[in-house]
Protein backbone atom coordinates (compact mmCIF):
# COMPACT_ATOMS: atom_id res chain seq x y z
CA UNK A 1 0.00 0.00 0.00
CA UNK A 2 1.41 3.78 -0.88
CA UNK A 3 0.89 6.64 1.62
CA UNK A 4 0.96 10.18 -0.17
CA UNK A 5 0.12 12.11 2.76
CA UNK A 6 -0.99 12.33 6.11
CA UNK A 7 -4.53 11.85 6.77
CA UNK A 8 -6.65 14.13 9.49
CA UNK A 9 -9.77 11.37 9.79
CA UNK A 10 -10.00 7.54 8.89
CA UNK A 11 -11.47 7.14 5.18
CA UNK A 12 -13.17 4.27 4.12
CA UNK A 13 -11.53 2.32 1.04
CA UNK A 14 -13.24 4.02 -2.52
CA UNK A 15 -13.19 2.01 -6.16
CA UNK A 16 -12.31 4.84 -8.96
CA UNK A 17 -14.70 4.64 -11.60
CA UNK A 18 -13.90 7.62 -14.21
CA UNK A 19 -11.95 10.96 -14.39
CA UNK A 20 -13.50 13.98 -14.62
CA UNK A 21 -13.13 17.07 -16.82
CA UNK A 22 -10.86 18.50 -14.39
CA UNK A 23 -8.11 14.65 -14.32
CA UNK A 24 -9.72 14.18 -11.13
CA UNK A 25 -11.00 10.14 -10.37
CA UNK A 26 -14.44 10.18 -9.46
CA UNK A 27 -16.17 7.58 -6.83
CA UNK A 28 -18.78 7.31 -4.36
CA UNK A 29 -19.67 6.15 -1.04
CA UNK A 30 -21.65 4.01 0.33
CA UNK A 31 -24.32 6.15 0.67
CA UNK A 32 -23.98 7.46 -3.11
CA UNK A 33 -22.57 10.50 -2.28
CA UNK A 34 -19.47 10.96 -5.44
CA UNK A 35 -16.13 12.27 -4.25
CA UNK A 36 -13.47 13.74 -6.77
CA UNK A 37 -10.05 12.81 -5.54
CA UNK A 38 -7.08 14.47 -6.82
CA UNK A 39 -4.39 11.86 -8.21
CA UNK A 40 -6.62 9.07 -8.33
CA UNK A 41 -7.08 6.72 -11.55
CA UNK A 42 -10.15 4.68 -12.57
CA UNK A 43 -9.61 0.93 -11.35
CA UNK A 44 -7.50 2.27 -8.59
CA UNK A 45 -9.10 1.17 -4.81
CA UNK A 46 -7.71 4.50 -2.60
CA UNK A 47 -8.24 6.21 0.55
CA UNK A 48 -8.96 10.18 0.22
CA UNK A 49 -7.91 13.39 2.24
CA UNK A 50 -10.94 15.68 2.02
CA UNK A 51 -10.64 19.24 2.06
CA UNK A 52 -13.81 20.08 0.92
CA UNK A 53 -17.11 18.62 1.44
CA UNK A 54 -21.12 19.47 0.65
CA UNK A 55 -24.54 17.94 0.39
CA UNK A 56 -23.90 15.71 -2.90
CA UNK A 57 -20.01 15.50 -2.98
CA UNK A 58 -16.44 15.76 -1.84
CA UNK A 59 -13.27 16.72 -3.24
CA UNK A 60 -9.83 16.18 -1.93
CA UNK A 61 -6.25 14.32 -2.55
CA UNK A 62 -5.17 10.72 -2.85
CA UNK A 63 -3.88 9.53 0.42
CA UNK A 64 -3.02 5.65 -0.22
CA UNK A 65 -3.34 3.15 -2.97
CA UNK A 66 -4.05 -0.63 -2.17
CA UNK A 67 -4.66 -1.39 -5.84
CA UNK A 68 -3.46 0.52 -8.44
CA UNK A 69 -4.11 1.16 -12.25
CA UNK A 70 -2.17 -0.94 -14.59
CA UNK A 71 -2.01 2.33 -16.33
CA UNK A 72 -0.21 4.75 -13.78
CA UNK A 73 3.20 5.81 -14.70
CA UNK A 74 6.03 7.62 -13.37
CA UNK A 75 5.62 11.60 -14.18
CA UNK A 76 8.64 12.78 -16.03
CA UNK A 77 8.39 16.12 -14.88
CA UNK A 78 10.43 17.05 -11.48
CA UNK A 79 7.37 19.69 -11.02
CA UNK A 80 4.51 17.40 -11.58
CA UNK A 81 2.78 16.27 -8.01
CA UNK A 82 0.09 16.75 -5.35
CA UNK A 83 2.23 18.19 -2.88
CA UNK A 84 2.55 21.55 -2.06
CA UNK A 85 4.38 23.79 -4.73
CA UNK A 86 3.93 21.41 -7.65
CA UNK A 87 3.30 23.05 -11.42
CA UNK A 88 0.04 22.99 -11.71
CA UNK A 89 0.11 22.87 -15.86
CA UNK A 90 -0.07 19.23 -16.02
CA UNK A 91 -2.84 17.41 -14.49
CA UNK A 92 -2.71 13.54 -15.38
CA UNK A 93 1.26 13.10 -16.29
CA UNK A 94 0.71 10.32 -13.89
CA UNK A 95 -1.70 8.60 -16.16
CA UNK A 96 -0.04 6.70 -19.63
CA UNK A 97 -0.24 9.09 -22.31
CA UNK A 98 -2.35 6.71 -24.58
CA UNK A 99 -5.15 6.00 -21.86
CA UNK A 100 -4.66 10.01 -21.36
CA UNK A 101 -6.69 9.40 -25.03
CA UNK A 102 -9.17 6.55 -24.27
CA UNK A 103 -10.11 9.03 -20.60
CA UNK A 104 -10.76 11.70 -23.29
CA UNK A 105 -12.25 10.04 -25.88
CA UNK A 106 -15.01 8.49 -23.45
CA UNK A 107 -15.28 12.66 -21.82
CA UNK A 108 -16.17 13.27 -25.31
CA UNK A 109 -18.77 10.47 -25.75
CA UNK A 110 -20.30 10.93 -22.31
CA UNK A 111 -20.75 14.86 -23.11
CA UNK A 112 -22.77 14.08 -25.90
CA UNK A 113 -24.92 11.45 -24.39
CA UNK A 114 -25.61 12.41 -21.49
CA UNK A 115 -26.16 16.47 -22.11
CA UNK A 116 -27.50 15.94 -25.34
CA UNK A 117 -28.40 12.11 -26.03
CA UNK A 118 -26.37 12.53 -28.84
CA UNK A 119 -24.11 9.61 -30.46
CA UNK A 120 -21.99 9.62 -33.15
CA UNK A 121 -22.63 6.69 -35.72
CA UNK A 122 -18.79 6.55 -35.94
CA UNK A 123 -15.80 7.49 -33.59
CA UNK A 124 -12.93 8.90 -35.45
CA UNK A 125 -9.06 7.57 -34.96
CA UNK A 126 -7.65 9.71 -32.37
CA UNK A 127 -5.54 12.21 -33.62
CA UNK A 128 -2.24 12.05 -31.53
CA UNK A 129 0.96 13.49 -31.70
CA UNK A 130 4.58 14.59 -29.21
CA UNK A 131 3.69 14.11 -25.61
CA UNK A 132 6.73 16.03 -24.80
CA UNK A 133 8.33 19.48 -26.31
CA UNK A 134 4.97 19.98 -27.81
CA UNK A 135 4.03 23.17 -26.22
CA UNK A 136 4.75 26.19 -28.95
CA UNK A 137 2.74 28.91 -26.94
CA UNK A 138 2.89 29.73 -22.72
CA UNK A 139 1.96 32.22 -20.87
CA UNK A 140 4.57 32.39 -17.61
CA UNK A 141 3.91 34.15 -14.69
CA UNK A 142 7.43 35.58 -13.64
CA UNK A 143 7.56 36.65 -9.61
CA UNK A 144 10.50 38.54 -8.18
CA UNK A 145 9.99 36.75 -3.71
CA UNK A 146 11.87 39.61 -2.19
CA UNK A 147 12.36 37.77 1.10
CA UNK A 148 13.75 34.46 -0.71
CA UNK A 149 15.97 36.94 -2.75
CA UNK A 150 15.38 34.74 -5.93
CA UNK A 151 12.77 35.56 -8.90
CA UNK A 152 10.38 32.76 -10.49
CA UNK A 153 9.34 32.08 -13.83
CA UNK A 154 6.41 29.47 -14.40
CA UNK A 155 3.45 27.99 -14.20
CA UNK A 156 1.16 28.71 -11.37
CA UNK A 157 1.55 26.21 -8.31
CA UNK A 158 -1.46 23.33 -8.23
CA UNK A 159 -4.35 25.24 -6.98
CA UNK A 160 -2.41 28.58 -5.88
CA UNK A 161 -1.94 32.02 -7.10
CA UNK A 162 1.90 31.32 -6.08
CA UNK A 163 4.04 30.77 -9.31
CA UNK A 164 5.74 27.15 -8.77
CA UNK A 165 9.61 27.20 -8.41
CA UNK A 166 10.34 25.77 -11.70
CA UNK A 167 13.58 24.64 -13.35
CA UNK A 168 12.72 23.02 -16.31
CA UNK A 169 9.19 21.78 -18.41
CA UNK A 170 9.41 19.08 -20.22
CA UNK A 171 6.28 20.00 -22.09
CA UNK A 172 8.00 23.28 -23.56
CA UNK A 173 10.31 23.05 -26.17
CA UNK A 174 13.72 21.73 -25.03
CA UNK A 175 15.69 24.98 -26.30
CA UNK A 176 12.86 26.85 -23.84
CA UNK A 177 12.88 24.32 -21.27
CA UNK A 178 16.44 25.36 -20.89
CA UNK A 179 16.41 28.78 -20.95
CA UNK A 180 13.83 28.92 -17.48
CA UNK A 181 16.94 29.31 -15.39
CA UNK A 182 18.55 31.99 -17.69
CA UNK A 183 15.40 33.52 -17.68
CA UNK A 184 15.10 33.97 -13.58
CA UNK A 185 18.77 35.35 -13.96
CA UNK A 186 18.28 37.85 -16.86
CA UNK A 187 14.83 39.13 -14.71
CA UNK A 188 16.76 38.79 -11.38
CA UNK A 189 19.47 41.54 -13.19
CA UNK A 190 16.71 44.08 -14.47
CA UNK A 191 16.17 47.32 -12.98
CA UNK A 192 12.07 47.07 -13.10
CA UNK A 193 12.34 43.30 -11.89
CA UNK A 194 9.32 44.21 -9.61
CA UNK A 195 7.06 45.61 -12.41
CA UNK A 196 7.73 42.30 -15.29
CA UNK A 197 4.61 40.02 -15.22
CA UNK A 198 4.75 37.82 -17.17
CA UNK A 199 6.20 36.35 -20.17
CA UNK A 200 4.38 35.24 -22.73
CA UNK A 201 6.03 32.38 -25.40
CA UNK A 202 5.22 32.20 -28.92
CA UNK A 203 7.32 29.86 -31.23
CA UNK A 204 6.66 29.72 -35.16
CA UNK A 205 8.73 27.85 -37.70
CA UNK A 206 11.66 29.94 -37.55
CA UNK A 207 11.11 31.98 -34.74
CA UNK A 208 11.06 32.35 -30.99
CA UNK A 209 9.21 35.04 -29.75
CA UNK A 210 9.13 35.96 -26.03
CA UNK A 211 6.72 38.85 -25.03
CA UNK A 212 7.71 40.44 -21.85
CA UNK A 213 4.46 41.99 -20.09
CA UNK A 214 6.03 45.27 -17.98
CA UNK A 215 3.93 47.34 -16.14
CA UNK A 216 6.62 50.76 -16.07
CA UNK A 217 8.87 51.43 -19.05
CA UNK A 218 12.33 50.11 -18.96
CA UNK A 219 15.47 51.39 -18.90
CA UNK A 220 18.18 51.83 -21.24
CA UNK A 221 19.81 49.09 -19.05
CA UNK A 222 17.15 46.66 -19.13
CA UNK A 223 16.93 46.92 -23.13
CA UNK A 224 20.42 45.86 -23.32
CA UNK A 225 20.24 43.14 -20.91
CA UNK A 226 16.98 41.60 -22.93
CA UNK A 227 19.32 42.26 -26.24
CA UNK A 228 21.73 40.55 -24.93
CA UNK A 229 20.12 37.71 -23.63
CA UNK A 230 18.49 37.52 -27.32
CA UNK A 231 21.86 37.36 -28.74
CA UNK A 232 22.88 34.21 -26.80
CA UNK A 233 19.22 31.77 -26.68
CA UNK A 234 18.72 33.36 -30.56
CA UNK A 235 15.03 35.00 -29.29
CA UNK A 236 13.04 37.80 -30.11
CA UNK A 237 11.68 40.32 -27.53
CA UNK A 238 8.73 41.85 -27.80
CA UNK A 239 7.72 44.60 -25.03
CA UNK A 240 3.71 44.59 -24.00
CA UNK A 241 2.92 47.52 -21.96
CA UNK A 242 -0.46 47.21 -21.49
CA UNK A 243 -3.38 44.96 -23.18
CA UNK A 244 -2.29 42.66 -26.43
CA UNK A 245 -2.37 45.10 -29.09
CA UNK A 246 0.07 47.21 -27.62
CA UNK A 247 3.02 44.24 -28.29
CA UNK A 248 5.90 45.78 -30.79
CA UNK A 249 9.39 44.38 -31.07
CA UNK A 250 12.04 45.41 -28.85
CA UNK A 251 13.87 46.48 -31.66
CA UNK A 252 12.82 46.27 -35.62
CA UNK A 253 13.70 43.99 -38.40
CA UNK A 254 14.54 40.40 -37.76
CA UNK A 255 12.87 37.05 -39.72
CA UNK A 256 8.82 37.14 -39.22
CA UNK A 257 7.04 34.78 -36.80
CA UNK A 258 5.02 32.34 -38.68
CA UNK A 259 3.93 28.86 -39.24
CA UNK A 260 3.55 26.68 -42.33
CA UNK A 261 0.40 24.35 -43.46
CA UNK A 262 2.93 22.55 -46.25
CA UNK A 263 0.25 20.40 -47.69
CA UNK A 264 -1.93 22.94 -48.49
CA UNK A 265 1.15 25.60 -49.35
CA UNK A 266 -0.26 28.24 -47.25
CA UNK A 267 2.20 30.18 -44.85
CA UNK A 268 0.42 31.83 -41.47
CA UNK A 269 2.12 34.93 -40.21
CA UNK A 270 1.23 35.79 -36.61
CA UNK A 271 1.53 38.55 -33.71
CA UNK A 272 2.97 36.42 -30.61
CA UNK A 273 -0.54 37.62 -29.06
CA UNK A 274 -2.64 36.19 -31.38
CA UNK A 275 -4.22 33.09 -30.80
CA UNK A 276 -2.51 30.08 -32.61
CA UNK A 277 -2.94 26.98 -31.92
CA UNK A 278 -0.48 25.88 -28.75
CA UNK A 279 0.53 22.98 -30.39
CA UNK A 280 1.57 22.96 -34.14
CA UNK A 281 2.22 19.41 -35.02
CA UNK A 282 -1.47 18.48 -33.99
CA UNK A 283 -2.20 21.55 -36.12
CA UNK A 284 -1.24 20.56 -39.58
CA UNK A 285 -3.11 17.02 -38.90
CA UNK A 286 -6.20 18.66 -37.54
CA UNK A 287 -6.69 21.09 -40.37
CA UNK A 288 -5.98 18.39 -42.97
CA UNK A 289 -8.46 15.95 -41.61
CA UNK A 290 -11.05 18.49 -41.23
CA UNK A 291 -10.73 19.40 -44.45
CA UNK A 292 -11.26 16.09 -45.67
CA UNK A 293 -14.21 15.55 -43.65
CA UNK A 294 -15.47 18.50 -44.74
CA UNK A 295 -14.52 17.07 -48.40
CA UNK A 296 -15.60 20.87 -50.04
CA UNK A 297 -15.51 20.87 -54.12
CA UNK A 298 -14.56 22.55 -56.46
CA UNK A 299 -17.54 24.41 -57.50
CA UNK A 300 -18.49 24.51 -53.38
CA UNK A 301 -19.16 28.07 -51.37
CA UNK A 302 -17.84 27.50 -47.87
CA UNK A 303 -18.41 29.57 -44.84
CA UNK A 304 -15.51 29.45 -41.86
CA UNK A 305 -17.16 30.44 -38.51
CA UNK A 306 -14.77 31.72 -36.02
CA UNK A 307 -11.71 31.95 -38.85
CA UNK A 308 -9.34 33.86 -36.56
CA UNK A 309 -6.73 34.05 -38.72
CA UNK A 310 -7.53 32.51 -41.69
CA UNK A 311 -5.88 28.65 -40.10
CA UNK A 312 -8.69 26.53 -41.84
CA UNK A 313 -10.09 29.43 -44.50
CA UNK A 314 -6.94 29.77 -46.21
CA UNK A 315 -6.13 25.60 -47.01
CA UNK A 316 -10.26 25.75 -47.54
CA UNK A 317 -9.88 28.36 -50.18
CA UNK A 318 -6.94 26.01 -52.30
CA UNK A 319 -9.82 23.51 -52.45
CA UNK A 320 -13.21 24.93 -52.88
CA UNK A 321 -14.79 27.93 -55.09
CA UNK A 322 -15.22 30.36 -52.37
CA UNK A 323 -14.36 30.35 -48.95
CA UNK A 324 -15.92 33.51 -46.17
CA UNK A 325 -14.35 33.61 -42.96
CA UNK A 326 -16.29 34.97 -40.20
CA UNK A 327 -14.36 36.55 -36.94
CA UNK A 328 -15.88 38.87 -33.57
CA UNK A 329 -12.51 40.83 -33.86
CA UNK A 330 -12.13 43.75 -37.09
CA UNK A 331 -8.34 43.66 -36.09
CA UNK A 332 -8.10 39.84 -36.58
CA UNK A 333 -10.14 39.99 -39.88
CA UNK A 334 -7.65 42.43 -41.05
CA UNK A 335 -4.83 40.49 -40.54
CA UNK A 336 -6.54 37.23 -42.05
CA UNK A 337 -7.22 39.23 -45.10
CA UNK A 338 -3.77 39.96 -44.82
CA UNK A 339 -2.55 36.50 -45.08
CA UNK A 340 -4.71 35.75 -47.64
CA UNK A 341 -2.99 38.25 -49.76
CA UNK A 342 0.57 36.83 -49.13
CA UNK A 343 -0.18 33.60 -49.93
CA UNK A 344 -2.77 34.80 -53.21
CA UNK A 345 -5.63 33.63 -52.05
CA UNK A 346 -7.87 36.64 -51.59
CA UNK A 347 -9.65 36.47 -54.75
CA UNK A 348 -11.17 32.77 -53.56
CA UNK A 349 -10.89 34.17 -49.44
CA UNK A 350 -12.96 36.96 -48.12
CA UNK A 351 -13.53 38.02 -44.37
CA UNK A 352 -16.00 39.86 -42.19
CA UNK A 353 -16.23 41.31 -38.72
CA UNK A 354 -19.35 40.07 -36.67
CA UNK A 355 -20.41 39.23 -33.44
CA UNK A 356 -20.83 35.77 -33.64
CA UNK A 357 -22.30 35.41 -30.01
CA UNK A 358 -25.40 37.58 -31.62
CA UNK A 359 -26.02 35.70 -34.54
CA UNK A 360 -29.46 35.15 -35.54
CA UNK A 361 -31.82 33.70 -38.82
CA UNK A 362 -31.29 37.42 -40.41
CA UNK A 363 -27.52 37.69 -39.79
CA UNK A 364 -27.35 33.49 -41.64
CA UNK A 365 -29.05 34.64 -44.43
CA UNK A 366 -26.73 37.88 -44.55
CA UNK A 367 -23.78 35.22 -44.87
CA UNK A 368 -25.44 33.58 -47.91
CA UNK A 369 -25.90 30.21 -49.02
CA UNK A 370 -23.01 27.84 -48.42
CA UNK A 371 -22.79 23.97 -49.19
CA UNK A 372 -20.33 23.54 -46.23
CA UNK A 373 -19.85 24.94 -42.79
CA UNK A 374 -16.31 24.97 -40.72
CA UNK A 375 -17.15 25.91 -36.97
CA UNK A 376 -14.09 26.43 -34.67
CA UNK A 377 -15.36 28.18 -31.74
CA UNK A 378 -13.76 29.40 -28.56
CA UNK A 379 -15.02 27.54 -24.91
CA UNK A 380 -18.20 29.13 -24.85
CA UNK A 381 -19.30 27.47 -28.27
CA UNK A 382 -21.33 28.57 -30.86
CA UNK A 383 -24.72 28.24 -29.38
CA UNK A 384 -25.74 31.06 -31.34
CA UNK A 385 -25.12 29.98 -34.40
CA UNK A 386 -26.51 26.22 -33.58
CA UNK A 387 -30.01 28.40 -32.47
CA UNK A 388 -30.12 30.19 -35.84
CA UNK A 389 -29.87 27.65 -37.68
CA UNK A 390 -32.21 25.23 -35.91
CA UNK A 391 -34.78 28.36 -36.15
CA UNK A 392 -34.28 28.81 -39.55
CA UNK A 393 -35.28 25.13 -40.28
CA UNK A 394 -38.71 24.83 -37.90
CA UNK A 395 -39.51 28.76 -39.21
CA UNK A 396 -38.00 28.59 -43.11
CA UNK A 397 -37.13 32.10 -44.14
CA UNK A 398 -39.54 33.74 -47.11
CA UNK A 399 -36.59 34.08 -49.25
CA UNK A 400 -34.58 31.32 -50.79
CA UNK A 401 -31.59 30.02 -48.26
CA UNK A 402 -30.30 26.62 -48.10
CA UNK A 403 -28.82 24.92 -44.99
CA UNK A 404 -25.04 23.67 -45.51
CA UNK A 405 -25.34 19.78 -46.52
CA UNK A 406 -21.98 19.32 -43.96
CA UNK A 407 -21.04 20.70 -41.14
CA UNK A 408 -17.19 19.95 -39.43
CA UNK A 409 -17.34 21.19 -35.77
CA UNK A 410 -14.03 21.74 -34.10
CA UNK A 411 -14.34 22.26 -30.07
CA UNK A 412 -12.33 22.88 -27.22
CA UNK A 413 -15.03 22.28 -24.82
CA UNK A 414 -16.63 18.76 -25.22
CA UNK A 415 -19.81 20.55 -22.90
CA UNK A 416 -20.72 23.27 -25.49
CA UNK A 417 -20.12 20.86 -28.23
CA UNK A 418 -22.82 18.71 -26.43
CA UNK A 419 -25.14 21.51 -26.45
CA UNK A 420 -24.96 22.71 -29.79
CA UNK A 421 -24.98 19.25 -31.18
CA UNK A 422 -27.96 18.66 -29.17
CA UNK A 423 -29.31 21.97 -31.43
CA UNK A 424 -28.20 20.38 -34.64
CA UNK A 425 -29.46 17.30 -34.16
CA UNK A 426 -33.06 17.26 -32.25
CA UNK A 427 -34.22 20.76 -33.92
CA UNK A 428 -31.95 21.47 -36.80
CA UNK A 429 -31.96 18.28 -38.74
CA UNK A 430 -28.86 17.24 -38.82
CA UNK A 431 -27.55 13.76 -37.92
CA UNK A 432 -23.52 13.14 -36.07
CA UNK A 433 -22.32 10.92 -38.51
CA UNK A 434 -18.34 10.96 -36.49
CA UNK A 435 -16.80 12.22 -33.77
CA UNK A 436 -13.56 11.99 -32.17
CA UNK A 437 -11.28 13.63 -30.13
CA UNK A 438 -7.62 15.61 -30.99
CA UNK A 439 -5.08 15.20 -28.20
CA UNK A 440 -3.69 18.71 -28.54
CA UNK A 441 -2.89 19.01 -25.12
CA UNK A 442 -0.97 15.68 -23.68
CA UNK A 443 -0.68 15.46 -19.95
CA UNK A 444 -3.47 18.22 -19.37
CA UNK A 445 -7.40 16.99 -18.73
CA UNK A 446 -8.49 19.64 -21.80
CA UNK A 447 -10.36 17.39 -24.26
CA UNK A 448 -10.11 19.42 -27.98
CA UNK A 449 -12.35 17.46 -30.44
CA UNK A 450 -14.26 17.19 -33.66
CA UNK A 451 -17.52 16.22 -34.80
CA UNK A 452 -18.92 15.96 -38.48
CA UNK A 453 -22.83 16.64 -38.94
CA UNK A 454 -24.75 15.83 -42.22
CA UNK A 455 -28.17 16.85 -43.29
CA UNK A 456 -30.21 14.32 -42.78
């Protein structure tokens, strides 16, 4: 039997059953109520410490193990724990990076069962890639502790405002792995040490960008130090003084951050605030498979919903007639149109500005007839959108406008996906012909996923 910590109060023994959305196991008593244990895998037979209890459940942290999952490995991260301190970036590195999938996969089928009674008539192949180094974007919280007399640069400790004491990540890029100590040094040496943030990493093809949040302009000092620092781990600053837009290079020129969808022949320049997807090797297979689900022709009209900056409009618009992408933001349409011009697609790509969260029957028909449908919303989903389109089909419009024959849904929230496939399904008239999930995030409990609906 393992101890992991001291208990305050005898526990009885609990069977594991699931995880949750959050990589906690989930059991119950014998009296029903469930309890979410930190740590804990399903099969596993464990004692819990609670720290929190109510009327239906309990949460708290593994204490001991008398059976444990054939499927529990050794973290690889120093960081990675339940004690106090650990990173709290990584949920489940204790769990085998291919049931990490199967947990996911079934998060994604009991989402759309049991919030929707939806099911897919066929689960895609996961799509899988690097468990390790695969982490091209981070936000790092840097901290300068006075009284230790030492600065950190990290992730946020497990369930703490604190920012863990971190040395390396093995889910960063090596090169950016190693520069973590560097980094504390090079903050450590700066005259506004107090007043820096955060750091935020972006890494294209070429490029390694590293925005450095400060909240009180630095000095002539400090813009040599980050130059020099640049010089030796071959980064680029960029200074952020206040919100996003307000990111410029430390100094100009220098090659230009982007990333490459080679099968399509499209190139994707980026501002390191923009969002991109955090991990670009799941990227390239995500947007091709979509496509081909999507399978637009020649002689097709597609609409992107939620285009951002053009990541599935652009390799759309090399296959189909006419591709419109649809963004909330007027500065991210500009820069998608942007793109589109650099890689000469903007006679088959257009873009438009809209609040998507607002869209209604009027706003679909504004968009025009379109054979296919991309979706790629943010967490909240595109309930919205789902609505319209389910009115428009129980209350058809008095002037001609035809529903999409396909629709590929990409999510990052297998819960909103649930609800606006319930939408497509029960009152739209659509039918989930696949579904699977996209392990874009290894070692994390985030479940990204796709799900193809066809007119039924």
């Amino acid at each position: 039997m393992r101890i992991i910590s001291q208990m305050t109060d005898q526990e009885e023994w609990l069977d594991v059953e699931s995880l949750d959305l959050e990589g906690q196991g989930v059991a119950h008593r014998a009296d029903g109520k469930v309890v979410f244990i930190e740590g804990a895998l399903p099969t596993e037979r464990v004692q819990v410490q609670v720290h929190r209890r109510k009327n239906q459940w309990e949460q708290g942290v593994l204490y001991a193990t008398a059976r444990e999952s054939s499927q529990r490995v050794t973290p690889a991260c120093p960081h990675f724990g339940l004690h106090a301190g650990a990173c709290g970036g990584c949920k489940v590195q204790h769990l085998d990076p291919a049931a990490q999938v199967a947990v996911k996969q079934r998060v994604l089928e009991d989402n759309l069962w049991h919030l929707a009674k939806v099911r897919a008539d066929q689960v895609l192949r996961p799509i899988e890639g690097p468990t390790w180094g695969y982490r091209f974007r981070a936000r790092l919280s840097v901290r300068h502790v006075q009284k230790k007399g030492t600065v950190l640069v990290g992730f946020h400790e497990r369930k703490s405002r604190y920012v863990a004491d971190m040395r390396v990540c093995p889910v960063l890029p090596k090169r950016v792995s190693a520069m973590l100590v560097p980094l504390r040094g090079l903050i450590s040496s700066m005259d506004q040490r107090d007043r820096l943030p955060q750091i935020e990493l972006a890494a294209g093809d070429d490029v390694t960008a590293l925005v450095l949040r400060h909240l009180e302009p630095l000095t002539e000092g400090d813009g040599e130090r980050l130059r020099q620092f640049a010089r030796v781990h071959d980064v680029q600053w960029w200074l952020q003084p206040k919100g996003p837009d307000t990111a410029h290079l430390l100094d100009d020129g220098g090659p230009e951050l982007a990333y490459a969808l080679p099968e399509f022949g499209v190139r994707m320049p980026f501002m390191p605030t923009d969002f991109t997807q955090v991990n670009p090797h799941i990227n390239q297979v995500l947007v091709a498979r979509a496509i081909r689900l999507l399978d637009p022709q020649a002689d097709d009209r597609v609409v992107d919903w939620f285009c951002g900056l053009g990541n599935f409009t652009l390799p759309l618009a090399t296959r189909a007639r006419e591709v419109l992408g649809i963004e909330g933001s007027e500065t991210l349409v500009a820069r998608a149109r942007a793109n589109a011009e650099i890689n000469g697609l903007a006679r088959r790509a257009t873009f438009e500005a809209r609040n998507l969260f607002e869209t209604t029957p009027e706003s679909l028909r504004s968009a025009g007839t379109a054979e296919r449908w991309l979706v790629d919303p943010p967490r909240e989903g595109a309930f919205a959108l789902a609505k319209a389109l389910a009115d428009m089909q129980q209350t058809p419009p008095p002037e001609p406008w035809t529903a999409p024959n396909r629709i590929v849904y990409v999510s990052c929230n297998p819960a909103t996906l649930a609800r606006d496939a319930g939408l497509l399904v029960h009152q739209a008239g659509y039918r989930c012909v696949k579904a699977g999930v996209i392990n874009m995030f290894p070692h994390t409990a985030h479940v990204e996923s796709m799900a193809v609906f066809d007119k039924a």
